[in-house]
C-alpha atoms as a PDB file:
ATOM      1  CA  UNK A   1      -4.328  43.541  29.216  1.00  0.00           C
ATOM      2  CA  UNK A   2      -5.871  40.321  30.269  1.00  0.00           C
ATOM      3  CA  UNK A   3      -6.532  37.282  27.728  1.00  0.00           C
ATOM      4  CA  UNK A   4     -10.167  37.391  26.854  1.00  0.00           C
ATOM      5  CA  UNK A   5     -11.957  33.648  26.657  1.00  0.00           C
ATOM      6  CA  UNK A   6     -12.805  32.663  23.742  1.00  0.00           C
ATOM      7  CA  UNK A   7     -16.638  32.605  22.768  1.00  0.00           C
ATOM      8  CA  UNK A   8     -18.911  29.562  24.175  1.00  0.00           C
ATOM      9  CA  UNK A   9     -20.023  27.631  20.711  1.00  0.00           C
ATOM     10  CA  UNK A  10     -23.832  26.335  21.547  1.00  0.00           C
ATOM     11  CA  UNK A  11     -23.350  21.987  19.311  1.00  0.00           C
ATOM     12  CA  UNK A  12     -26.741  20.139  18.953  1.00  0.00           C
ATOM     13  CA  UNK A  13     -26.361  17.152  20.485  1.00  0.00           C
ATOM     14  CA  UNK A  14     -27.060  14.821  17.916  1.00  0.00           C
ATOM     15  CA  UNK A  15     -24.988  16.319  15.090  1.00  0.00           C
ATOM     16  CA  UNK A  16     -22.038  15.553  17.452  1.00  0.00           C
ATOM     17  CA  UNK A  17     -23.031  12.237  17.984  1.00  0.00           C
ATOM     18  CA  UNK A  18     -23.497  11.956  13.883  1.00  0.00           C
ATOM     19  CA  UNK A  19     -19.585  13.800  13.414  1.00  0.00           C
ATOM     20  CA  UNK A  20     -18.305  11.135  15.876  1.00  0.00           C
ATOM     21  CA  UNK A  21     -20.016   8.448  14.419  1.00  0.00           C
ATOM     22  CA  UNK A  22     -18.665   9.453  10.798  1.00  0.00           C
ATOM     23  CA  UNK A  23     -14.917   9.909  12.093  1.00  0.00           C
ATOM     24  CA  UNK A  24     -15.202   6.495  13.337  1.00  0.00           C
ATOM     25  CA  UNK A  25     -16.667   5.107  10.270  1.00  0.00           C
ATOM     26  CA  UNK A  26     -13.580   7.032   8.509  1.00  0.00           C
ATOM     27  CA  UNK A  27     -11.241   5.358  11.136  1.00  0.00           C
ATOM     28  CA  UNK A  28     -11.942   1.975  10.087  1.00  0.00           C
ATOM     29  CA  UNK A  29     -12.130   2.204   6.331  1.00  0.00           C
ATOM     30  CA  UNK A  30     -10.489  -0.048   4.282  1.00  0.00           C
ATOM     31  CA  UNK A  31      -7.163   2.085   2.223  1.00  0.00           C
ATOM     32  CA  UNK A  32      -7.556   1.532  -1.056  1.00  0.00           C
ATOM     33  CA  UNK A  33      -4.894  -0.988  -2.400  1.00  0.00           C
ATOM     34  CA  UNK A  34      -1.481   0.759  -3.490  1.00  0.00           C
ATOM     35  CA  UNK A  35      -1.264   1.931  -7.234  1.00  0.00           C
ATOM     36  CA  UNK A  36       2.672   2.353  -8.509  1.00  0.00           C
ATOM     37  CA  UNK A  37       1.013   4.597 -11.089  1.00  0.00           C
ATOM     38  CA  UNK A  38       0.219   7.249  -8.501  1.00  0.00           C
ATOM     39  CA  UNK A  39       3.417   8.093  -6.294  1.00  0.00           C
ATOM     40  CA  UNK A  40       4.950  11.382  -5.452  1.00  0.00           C
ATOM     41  CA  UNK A  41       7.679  10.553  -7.468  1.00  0.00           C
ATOM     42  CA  UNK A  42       5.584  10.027 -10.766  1.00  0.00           C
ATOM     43  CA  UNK A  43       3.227  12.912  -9.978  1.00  0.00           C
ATOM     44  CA  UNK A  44       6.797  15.078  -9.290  1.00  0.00           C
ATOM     45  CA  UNK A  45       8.130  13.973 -12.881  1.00  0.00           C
ATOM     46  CA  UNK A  46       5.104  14.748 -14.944  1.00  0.00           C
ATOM     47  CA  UNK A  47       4.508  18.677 -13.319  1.00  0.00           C
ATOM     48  CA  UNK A  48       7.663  18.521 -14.148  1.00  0.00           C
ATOM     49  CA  UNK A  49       7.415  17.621 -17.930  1.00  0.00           C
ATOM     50  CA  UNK A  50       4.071  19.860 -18.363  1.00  0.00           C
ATOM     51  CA  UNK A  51       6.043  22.973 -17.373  1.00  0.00           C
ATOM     52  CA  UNK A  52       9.077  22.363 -19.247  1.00  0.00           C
END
């Protein structure tokens, strides 16, 4: 049995444009500064401590 193709998706344009222009935006946001508070290590240890 042959593989069928998968369906042709009909994009406006212009909301393309807008998706691209928002993953850009996202690309060169500032990271927010680093917290010690919230590491996997901390978050780890208190799931930890709530389900003991």
């Amino acid at each position: 049995m042959p593989a069928l193709d998968p369906p042709e998706v009909q994009m406006d344009p212009e909301l393309v444009k807008k998706y691209e222009q928002e993953i850009e935006a996202a690309k060169n946001a500032p990271l927010p500064e680093e917290d010690d508070d919230f590491c996997l290590a901390t978050m780890i240890k208190k799931s930890i401590t709530i389900f003991i």
